[in-house]
Protein backbone atom coordinates (compact mmCIF):
# COMPACT_ATOMS: atom_id res chain seq x y z
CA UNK A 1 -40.96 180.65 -136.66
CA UNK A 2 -38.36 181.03 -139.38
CA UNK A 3 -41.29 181.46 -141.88
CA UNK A 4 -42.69 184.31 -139.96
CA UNK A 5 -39.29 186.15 -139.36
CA UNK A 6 -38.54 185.93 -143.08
CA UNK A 7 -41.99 187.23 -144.00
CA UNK A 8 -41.90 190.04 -141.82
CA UNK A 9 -37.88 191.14 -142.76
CA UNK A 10 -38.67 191.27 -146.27
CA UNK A 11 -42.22 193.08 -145.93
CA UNK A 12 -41.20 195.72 -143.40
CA UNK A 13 -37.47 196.03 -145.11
CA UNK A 14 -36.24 195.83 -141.31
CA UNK A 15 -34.82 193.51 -138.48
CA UNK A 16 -36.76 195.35 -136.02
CA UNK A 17 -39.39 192.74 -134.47
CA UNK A 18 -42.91 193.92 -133.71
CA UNK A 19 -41.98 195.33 -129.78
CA UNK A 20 -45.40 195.30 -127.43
CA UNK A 21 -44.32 197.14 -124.59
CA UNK A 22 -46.23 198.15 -120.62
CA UNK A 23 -47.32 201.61 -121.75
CA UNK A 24 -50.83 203.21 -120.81
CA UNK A 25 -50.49 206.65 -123.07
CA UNK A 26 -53.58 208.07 -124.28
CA UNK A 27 -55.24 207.27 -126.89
CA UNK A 28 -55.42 209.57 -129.97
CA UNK A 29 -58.71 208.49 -131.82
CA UNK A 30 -60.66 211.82 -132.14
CA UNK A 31 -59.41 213.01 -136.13
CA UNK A 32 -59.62 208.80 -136.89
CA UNK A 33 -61.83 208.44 -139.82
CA UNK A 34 -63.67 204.82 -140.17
CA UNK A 35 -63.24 204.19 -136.78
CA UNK A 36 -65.47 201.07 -135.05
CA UNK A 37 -65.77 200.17 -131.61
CA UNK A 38 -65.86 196.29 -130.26
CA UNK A 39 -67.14 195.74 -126.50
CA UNK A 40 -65.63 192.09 -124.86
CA UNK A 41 -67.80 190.48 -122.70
CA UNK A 42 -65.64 187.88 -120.97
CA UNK A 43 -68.31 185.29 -118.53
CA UNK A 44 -69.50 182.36 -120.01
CA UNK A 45 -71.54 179.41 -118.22
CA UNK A 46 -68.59 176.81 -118.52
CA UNK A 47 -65.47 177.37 -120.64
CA UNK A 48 -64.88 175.76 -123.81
CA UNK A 49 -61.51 173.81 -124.54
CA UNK A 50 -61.36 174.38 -128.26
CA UNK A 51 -61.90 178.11 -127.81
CA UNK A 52 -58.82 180.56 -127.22
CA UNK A 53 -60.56 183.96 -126.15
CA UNK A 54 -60.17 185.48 -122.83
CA UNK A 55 -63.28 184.18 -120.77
CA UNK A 56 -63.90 183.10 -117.29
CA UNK A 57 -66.60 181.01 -115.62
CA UNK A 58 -69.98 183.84 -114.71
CA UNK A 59 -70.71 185.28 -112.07
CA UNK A 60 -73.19 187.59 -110.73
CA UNK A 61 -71.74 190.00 -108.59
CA UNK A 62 -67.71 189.67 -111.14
CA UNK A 63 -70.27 190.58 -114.01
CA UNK A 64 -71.96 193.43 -111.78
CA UNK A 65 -68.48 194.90 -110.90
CA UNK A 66 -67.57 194.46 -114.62
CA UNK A 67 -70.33 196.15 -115.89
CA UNK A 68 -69.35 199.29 -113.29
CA UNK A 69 -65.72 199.27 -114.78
CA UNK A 70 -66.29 199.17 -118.43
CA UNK A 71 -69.08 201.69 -118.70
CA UNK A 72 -66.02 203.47 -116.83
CA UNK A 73 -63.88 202.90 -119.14
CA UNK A 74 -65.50 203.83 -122.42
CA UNK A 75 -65.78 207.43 -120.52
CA UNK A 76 -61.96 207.58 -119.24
CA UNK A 77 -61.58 207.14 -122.97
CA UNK A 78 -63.91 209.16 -124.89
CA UNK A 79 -64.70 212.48 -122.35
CA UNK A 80 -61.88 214.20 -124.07
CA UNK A 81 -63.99 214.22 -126.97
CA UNK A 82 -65.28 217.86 -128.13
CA UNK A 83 -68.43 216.38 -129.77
CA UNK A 84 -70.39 212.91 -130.44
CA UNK A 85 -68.04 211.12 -133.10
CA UNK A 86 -69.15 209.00 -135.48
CA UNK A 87 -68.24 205.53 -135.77
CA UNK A 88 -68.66 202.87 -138.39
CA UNK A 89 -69.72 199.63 -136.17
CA UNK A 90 -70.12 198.52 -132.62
CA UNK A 91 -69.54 194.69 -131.95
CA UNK A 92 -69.90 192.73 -128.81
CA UNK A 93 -67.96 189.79 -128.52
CA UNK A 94 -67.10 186.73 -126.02
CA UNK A 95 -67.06 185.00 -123.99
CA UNK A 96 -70.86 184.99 -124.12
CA UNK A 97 -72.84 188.41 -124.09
CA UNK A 98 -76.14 186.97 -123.59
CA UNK A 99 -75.31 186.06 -119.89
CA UNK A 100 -75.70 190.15 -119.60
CA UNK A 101 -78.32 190.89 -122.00
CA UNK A 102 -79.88 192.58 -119.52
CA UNK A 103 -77.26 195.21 -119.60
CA UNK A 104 -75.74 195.71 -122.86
CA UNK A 105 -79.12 198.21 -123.52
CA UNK A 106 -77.39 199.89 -120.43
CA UNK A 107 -73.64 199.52 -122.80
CA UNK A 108 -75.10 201.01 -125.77
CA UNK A 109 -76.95 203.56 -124.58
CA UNK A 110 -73.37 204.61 -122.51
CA UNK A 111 -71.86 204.71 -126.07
CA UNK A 112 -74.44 206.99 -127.19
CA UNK A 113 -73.45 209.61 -125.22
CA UNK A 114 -69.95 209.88 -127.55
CA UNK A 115 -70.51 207.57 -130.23
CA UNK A 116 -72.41 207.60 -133.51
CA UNK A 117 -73.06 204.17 -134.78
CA UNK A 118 -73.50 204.79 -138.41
CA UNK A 119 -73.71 201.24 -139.83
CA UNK A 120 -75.24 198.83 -137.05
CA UNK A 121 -74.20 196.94 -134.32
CA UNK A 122 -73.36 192.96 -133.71
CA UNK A 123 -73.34 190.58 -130.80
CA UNK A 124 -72.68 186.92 -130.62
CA UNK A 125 -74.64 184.53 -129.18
CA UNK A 126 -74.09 180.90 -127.84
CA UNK A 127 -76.25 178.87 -129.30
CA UNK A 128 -78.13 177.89 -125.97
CA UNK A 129 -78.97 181.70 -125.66
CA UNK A 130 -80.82 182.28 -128.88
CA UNK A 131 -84.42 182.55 -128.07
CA UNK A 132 -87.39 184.77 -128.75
CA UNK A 133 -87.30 186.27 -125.59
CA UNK A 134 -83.37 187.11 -125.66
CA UNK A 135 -83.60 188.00 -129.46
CA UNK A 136 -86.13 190.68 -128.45
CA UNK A 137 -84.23 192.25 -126.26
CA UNK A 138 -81.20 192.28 -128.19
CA UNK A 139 -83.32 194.02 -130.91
CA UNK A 140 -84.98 196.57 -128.42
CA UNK A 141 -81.66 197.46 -127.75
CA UNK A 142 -80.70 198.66 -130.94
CA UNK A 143 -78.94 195.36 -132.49
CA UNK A 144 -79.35 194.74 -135.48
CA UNK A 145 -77.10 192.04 -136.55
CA UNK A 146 -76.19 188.51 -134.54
CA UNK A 147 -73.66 185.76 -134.97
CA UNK A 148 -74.07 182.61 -133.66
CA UNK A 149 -71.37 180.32 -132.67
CA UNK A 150 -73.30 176.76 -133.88
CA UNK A 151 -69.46 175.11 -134.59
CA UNK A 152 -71.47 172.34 -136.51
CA UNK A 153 -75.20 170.85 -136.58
CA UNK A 154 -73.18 167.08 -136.24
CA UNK A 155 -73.25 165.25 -132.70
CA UNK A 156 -70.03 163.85 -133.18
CA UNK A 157 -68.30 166.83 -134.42
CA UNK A 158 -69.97 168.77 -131.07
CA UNK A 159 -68.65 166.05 -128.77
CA UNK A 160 -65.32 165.98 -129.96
CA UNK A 161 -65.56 170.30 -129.55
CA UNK A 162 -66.97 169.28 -125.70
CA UNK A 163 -70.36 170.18 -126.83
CA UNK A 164 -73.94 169.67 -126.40
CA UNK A 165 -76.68 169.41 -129.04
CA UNK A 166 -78.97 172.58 -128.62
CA UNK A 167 -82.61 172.76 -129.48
CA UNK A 168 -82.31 173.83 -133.20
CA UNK A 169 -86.04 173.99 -133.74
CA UNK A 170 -86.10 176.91 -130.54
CA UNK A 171 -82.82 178.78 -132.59
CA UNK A 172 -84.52 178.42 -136.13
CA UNK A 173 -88.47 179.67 -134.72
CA UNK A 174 -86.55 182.25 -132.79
CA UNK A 175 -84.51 183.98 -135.71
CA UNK A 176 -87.10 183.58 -138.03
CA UNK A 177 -89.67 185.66 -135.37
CA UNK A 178 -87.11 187.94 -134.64
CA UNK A 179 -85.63 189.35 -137.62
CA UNK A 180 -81.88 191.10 -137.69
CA UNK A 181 -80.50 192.52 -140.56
CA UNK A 182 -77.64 190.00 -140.57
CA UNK A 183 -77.68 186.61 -139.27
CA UNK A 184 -74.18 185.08 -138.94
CA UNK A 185 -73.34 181.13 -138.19
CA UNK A 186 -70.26 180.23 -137.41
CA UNK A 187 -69.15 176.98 -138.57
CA UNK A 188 -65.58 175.38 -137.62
CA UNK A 189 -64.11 172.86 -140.08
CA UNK A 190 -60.76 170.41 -139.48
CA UNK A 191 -62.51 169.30 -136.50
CA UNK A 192 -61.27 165.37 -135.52
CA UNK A 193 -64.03 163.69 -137.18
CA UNK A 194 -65.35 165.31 -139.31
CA UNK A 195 -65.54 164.87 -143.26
CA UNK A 196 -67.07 166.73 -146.75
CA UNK A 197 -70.40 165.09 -146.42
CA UNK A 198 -70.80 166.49 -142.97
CA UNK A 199 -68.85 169.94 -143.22
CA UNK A 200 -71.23 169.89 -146.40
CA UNK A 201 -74.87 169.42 -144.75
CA UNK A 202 -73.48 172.21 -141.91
CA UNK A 203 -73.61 174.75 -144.29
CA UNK A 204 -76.31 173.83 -146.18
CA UNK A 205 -78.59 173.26 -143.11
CA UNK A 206 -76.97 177.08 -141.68
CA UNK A 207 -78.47 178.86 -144.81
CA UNK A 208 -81.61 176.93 -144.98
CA UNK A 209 -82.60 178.22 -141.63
CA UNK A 210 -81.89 181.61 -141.46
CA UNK A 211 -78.29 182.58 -141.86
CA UNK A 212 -77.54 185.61 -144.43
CA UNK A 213 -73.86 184.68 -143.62
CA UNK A 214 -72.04 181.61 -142.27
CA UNK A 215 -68.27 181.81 -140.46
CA UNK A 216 -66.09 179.26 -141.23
CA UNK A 217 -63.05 179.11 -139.34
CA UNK A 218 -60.24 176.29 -139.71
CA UNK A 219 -59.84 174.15 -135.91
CA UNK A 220 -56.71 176.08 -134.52
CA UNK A 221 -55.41 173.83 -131.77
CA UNK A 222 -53.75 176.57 -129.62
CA UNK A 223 -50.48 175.55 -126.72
CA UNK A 224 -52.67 176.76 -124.00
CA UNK A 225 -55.93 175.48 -125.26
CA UNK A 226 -57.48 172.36 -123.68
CA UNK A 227 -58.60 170.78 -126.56
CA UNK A 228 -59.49 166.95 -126.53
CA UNK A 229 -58.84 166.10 -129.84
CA UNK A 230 -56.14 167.52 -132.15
CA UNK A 231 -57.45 169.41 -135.28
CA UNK A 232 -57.46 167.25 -138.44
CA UNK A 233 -54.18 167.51 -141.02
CA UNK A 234 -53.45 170.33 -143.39
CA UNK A 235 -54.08 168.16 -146.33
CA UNK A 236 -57.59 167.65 -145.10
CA UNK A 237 -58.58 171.03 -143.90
CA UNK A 238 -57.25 172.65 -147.35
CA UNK A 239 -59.58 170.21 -149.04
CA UNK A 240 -62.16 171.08 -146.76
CA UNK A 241 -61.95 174.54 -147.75
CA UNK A 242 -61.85 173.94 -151.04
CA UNK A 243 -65.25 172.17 -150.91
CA UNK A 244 -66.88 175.05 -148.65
CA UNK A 245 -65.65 177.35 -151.45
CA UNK A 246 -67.21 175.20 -154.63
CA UNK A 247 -70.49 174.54 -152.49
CA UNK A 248 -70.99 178.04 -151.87
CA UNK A 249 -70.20 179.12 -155.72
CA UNK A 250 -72.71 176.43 -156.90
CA UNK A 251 -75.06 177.92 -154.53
CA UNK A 252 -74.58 181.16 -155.77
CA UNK A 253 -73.80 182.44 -152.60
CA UNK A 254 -71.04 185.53 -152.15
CA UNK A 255 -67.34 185.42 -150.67
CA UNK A 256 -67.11 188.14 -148.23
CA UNK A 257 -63.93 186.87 -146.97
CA UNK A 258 -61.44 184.00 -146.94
CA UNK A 259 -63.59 182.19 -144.50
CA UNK A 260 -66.83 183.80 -144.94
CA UNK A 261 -69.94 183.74 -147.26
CA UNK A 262 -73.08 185.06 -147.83
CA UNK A 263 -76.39 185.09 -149.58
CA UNK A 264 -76.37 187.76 -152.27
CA UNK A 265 -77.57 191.70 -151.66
CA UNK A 266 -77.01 190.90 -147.77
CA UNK A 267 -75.38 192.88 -145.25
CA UNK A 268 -72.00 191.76 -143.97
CA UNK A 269 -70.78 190.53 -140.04
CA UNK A 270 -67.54 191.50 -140.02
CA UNK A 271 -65.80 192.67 -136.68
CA UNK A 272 -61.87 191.80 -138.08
CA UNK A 273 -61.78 193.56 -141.07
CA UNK A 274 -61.87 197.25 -140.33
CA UNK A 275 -59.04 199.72 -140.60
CA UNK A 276 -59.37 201.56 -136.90
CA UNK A 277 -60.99 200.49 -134.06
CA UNK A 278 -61.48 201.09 -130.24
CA UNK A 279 -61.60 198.33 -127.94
CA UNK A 280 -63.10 198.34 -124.48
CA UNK A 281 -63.24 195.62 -121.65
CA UNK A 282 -60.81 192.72 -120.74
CA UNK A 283 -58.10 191.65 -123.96
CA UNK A 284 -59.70 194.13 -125.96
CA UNK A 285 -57.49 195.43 -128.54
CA UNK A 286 -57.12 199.10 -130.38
CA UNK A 287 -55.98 199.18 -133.62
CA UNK A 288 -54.94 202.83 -134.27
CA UNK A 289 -53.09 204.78 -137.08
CA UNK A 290 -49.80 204.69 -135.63
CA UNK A 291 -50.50 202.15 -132.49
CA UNK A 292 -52.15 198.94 -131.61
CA UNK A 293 -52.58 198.00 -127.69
CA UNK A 294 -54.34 195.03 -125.49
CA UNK A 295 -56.04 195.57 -122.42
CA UNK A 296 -55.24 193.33 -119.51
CA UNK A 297 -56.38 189.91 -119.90
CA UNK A 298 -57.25 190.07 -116.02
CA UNK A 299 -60.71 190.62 -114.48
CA UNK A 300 -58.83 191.55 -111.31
CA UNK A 301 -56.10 193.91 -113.00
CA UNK A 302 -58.69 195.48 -115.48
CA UNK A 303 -61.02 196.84 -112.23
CA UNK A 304 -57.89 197.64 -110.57
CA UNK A 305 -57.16 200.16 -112.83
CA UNK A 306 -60.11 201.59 -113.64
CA UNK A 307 -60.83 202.44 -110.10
CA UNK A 308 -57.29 204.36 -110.36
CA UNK A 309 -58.55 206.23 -113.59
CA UNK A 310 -56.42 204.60 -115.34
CA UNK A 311 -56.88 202.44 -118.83
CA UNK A 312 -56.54 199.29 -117.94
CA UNK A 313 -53.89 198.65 -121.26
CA UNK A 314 -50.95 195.86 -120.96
CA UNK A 315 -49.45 196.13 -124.04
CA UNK A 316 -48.86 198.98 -127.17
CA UNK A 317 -46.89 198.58 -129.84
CA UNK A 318 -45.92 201.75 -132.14
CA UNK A 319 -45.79 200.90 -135.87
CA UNK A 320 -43.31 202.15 -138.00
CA UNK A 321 -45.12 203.24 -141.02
CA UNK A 322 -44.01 199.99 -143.03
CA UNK A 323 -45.04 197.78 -139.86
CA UNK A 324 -48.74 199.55 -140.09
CA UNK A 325 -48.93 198.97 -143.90
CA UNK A 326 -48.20 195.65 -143.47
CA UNK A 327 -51.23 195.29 -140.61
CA UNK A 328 -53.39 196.97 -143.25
CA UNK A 329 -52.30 194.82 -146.70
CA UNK A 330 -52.81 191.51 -144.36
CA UNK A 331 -56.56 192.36 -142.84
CA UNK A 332 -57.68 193.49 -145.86
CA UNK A 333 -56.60 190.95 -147.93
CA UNK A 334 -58.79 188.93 -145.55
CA UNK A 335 -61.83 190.90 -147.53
CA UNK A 336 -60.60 189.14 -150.36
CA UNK A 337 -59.74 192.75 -152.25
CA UNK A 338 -57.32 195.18 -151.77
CA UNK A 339 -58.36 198.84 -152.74
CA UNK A 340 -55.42 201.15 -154.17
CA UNK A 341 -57.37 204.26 -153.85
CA UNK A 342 -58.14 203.59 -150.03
CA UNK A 343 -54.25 202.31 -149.09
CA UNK A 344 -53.47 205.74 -150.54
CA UNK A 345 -55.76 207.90 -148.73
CA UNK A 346 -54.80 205.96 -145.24
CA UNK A 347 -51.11 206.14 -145.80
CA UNK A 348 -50.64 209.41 -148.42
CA UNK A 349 -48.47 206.71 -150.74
CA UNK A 350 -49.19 204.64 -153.24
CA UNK A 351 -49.52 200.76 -153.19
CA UNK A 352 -47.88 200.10 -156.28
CA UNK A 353 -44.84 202.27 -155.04
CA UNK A 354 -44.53 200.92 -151.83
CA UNK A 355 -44.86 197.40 -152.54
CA UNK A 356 -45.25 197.02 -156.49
CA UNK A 357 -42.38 193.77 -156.80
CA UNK A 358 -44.38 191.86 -154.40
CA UNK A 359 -47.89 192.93 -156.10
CA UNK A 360 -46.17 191.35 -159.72
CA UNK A 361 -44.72 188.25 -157.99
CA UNK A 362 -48.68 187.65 -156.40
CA UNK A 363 -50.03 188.31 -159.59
CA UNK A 364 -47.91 185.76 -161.56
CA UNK A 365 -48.27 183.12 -159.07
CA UNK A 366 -51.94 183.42 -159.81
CA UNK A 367 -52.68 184.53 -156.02
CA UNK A 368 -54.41 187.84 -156.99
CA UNK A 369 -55.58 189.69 -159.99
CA UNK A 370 -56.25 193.79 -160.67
CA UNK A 371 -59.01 195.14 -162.40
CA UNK A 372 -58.91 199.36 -162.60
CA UNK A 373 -58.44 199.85 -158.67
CA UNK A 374 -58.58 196.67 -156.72
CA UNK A 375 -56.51 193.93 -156.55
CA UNK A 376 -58.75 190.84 -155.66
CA UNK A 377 -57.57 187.76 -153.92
CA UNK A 378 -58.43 184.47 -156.34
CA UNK A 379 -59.23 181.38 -154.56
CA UNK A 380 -55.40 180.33 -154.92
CA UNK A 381 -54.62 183.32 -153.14
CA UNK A 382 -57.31 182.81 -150.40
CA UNK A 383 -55.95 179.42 -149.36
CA UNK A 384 -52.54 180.62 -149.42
CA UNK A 385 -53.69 183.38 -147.34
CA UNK A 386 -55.84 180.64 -145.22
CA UNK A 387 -52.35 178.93 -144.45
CA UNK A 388 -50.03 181.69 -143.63
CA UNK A 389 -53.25 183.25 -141.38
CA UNK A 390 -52.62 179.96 -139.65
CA UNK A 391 -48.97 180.35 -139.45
CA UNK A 392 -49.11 183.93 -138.18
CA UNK A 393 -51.71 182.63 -135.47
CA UNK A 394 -49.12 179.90 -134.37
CA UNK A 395 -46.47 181.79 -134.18
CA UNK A 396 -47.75 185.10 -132.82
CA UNK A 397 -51.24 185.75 -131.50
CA UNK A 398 -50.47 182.48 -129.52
CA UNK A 399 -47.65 183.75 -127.92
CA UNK A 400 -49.41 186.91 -126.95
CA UNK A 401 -52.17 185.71 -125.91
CA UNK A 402 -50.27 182.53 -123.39
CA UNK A 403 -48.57 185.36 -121.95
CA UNK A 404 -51.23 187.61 -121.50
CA UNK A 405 -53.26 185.01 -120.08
CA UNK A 406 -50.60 184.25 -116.98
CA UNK A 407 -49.42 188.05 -116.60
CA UNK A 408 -51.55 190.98 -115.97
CA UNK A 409 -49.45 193.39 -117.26
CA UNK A 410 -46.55 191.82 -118.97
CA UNK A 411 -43.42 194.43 -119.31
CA UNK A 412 -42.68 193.18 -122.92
CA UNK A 413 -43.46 190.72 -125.73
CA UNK A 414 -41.44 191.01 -128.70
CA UNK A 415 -42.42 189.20 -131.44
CA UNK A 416 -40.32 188.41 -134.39
């Protein structure tokens, strides 16, 4: 898009494009401060249309070998390492994790043997999985925060998704038995059908039943999604947000994030906005100082190379240093805040110097304000920010992930 290719010109002051390329180099993690880890777990019972994640239909003996290869994995990775390093977060993500609850114990305890998790560890749940039995587990584990991909409490909104209506009463007794130190609902609004009153009651029935934190993501419709329906207008969905925000204010309820909120003096689901991060298992993705890669999107490639001790990456891209400030201003602007003394420490240069014209034309469009070390996002800012996430998603994680979907290991996406 013409939008995006301006965007990123002007940012990175260059007309090189972002260039993902077949490399499988090592990956240099062990002097990484505030690193997390996320775990993908790809098998879920049939495969939603509206969702764009790498996931395939379960089955036993593909989620047996799968288990074999990323335990394998998160050792071809982190044996090099002297001592146990800490790490800030450990998420699990889908796909649908639950389908191997029985072995994500087995997972973390494999993580232990390199990894300090300082700060807790997430896994999210399909709706149909969360019950006493699995939520006891899951905390026996070591868990200790869940998000839960409801999409909306509405029957029409669910059918137009290709959903069925769950037994709420089973998911509210259960998470009020079991208790996690975050609860997480994710919530989707723009979906064909849907309006305020019912985008409304969603949230309001969400916190009234357990959630510290609901999720709510616009209706992407992506090329190589099957979606039934297409995702409302932008009109609508920037009202929509707009109403999501004012409920939650009135509420008193706490903006974590563009999309998110949360009750007050709760902990925080967040497995986006974090600075460096390992990822292990099919499409997971690294995000590095200097380099962000993808593993394979295929369940056939990924073993393949793991049983060559090999990683199983398809694509790495090397940032130039304005490329990798760029990565870092966008995600955590996401937070809603921007913090001057922690873009300095990352990159040794300060924010104001690198991109102080840009900083003044935000701040007189009203999109962000500064108090004595943080710039913070204002709502005008956050639904800005809402719409060029959007436009960023069309224009490149789309492409990415279409191609990574039909090609193991792609020799080269450039994205511009």
């Amino acid at each position: 898009m013409i939008f995006t290719s301006l965007m990123q010109v002007w940012l990175t002051r260059s007309l090189k494009p972002f260039i993902f390329e077949n490399n499988s180099e090592p990956l240099d993690f062990q002097s990484v401060e505030n690193l997390g880890l996320y775990v993908h777990i790809p098998f879920c019972r049939t495969l939603c249309g509206f969702c764009p994640y790498c996931k395939v239909v379960y089955q036993s003996e593909a989620a047996k070998q799968y288990k074999s290869a990323l335990l394998k994995e998160i050792t071809l990775t982190a044996s090099s390492l002297s001592e146990k390093k800490e790490v800030t977060s450990l998420y699990f993500g889908g796909g649908t994790p639950a389908l191997m609850i029985d072995d994500i114990k087995d997972m973390i305890d494999h993580i232990k043997k390199y990894f300090i998790v300082r700060d807790g560890i997430g896994v999210e749940l399909h709706p149909n999985d969360v019950g006493e039995e699995t939520l006891l587990k899951l905390k026996d584990a070591g868990v200790t925060m869940i998000s839960i991909g409801m999409q909306s409490f509405d029957s029409h909104c669910l059918r137009a998704l290709g959903r069925s209506m769950p037994d709420y009463s089973q998911i509210f007794e259960a998470i009020n038995k079991v208790k996690f130190d975050v609860v997480d609902m994710d919530l989707i609004f723009g979906i064909p059908g849907q309006n305020i009153e019912i985008l409304k009651n969603d949230i309001k029935t969400a916190f009234e039943n357990g959630a510290t934190q609901i999720s709510t993501y616009p209706f992407i419709d992506f090329t190589y999604a099957n979606n039934r329906n297409k995702p409302q207008t932008q009109k609508e969905k920037k009202k929509m947000l707009e109403e999501i925000t004012h409920l939650a204010e009135r509420c008193g309820y706490v903006r974590t994030s563009v999309w998110t909120f949360a009750k007050p003096q709760t902990g925080k689901y967040s497995s986006v906005t974090r600075d460096n991060f390992l990822g292990f298992g099919i499409s997971a993705t690294t995000l590095l100082k200097e380099q962000f890669k993808i593993n394979t999107f295929s369940l056939d490639g990924y073993s393949q190379r793991i049983d060559q001790d090999e990683l199983p990456t398809s694509l790495t891209l090397k940032f130039s240093e304005r490329q990798r400030m760029v990565y870092y201003l966008f995600w955590n602007a996401y937070s809603m805040q921007i913090d001057l003394q922690m873009f300095e420490e990352f990159f040794n240069k300060p924010l104001t110097g690198i991109f102080g014209f840009e900083l003044w034309i935000c701040t007189l469009l009203g999109f962000i304000k500064k108090d004595s070390h943080k710039y913070h996002l204002t709502a005008r800012g956050a639904y800005y920010y809402h719409r060029i996430e959007q436009i960023y998603t069309t224009a490149y994680i789309d492409k990415m992930w279409n191609v990574s979907g039909k090609i193991a290991f792609p020799d080269e996406i450039i994205l511009r």
